[in-house]
C-alpha atoms as a PDB file:
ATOM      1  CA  UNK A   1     120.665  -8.851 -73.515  1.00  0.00           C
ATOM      2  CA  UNK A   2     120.316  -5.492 -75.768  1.00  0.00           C
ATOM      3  CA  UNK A   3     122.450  -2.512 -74.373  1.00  0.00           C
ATOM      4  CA  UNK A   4     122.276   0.984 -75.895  1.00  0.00           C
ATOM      5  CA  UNK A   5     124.046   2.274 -78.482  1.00  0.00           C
ATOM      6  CA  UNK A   6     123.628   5.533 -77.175  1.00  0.00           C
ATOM      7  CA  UNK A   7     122.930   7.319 -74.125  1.00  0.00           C
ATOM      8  CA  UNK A   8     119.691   9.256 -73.350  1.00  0.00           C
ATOM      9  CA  UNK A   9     119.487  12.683 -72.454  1.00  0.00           C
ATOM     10  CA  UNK A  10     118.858  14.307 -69.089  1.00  0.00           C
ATOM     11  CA  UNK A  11     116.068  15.925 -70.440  1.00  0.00           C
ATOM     12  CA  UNK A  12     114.439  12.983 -72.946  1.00  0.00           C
ATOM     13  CA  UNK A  13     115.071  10.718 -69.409  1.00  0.00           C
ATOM     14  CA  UNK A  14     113.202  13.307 -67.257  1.00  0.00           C
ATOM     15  CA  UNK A  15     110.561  14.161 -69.754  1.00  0.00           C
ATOM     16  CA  UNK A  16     109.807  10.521 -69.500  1.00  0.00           C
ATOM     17  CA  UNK A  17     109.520  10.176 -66.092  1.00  0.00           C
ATOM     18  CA  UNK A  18     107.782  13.048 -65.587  1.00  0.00           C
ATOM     19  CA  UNK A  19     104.628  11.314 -67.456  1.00  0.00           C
ATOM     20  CA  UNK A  20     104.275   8.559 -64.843  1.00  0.00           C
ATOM     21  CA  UNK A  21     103.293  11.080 -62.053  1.00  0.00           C
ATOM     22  CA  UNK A  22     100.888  13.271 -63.561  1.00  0.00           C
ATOM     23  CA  UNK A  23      97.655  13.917 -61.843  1.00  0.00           C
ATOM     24  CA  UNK A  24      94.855  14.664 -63.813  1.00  0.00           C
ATOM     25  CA  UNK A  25      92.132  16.986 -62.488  1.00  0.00           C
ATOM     26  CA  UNK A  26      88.607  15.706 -61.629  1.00  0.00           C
ATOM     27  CA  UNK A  27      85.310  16.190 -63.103  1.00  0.00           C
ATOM     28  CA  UNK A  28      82.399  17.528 -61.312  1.00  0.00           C
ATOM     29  CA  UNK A  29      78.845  17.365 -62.092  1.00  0.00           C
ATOM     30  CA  UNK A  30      75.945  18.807 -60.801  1.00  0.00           C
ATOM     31  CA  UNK A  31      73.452  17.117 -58.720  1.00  0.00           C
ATOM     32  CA  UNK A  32      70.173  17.278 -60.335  1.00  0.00           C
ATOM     33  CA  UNK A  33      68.303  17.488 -56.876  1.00  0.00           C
ATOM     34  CA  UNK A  34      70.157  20.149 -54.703  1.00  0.00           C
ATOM     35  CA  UNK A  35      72.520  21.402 -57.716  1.00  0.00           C
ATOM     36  CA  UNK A  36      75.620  20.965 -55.766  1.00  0.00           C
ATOM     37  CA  UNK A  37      79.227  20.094 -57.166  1.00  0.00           C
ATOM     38  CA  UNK A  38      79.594  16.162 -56.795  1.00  0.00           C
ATOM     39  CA  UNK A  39      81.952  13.911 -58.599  1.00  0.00           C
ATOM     40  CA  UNK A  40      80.048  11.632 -61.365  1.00  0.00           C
ATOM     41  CA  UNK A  41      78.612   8.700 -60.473  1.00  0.00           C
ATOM     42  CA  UNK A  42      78.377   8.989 -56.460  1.00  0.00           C
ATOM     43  CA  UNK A  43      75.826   9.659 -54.040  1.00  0.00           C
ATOM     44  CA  UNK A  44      75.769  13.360 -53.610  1.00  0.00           C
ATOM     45  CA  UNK A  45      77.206  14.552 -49.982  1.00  0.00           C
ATOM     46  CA  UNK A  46      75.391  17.229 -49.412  1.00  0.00           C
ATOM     47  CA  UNK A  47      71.445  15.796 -50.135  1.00  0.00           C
ATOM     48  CA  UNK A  48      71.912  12.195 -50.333  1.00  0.00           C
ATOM     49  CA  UNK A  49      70.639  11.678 -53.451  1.00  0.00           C
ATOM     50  CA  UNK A  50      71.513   9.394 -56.919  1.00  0.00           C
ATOM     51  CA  UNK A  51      69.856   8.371 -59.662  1.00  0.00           C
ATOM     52  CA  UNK A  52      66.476   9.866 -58.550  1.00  0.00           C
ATOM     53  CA  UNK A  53      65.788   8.492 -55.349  1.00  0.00           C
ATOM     54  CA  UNK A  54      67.638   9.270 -51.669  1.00  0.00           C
ATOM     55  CA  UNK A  55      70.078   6.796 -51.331  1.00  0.00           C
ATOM     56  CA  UNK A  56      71.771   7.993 -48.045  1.00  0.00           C
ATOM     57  CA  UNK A  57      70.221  10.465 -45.756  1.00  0.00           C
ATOM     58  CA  UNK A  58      72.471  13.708 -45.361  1.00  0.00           C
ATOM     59  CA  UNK A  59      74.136  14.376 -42.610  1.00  0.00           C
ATOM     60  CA  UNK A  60      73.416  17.399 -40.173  1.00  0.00           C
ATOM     61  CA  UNK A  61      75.582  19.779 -38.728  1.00  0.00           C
ATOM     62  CA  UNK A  62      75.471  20.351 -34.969  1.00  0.00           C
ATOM     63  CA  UNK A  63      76.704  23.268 -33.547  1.00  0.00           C
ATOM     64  CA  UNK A  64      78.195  22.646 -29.961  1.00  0.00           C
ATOM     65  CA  UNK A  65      76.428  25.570 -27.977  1.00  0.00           C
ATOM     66  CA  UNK A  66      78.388  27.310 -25.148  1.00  0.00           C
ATOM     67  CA  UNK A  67      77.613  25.931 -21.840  1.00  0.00           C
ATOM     68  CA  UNK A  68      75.560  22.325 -22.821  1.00  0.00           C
ATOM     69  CA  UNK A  69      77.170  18.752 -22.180  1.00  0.00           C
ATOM     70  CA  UNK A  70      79.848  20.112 -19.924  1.00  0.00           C
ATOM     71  CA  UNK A  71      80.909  21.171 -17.000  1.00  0.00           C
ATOM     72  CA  UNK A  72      80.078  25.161 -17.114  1.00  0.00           C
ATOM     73  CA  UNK A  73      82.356  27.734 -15.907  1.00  0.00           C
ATOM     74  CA  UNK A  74      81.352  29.756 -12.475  1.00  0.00           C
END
């Protein structure tokens, strides 16, 4: 089996490893319906729409009002 002949750096042996782990940022397009952010390729989140046609219908917000669906306070 091949050894070295010589050993590496610290900093050729880092610079090296360092490579493995690096994150590249994400593209973002916008939707042609609502104009949103989106990543390529996907449904949008926010309208629900892709490739021209709703796909998924958005989902709504609900605000939890004070005092409904509990017990209220006297």
């Amino acid at each position: 089996m091949p050894n070295p002949k010589r050993k590496h750096t610290r900093s050729r042996r880092d610079s090296r490893r360092a490579q493995n782990w690096r994150l590249d940022h994400t593209t973002a397009s916008a939707c042609p319906n609502c104009k949103n952010l989106r990543p390529p390729h996907t449904v949008c989140p926010s309208c629900g729409w892709y490739n021209g046609r709703m796909v998924v219908a958005p989902k709504k917000k609900e605000k939890a009002a004070e005092g409904e669906g509990g017990q209220q306070k006297p």
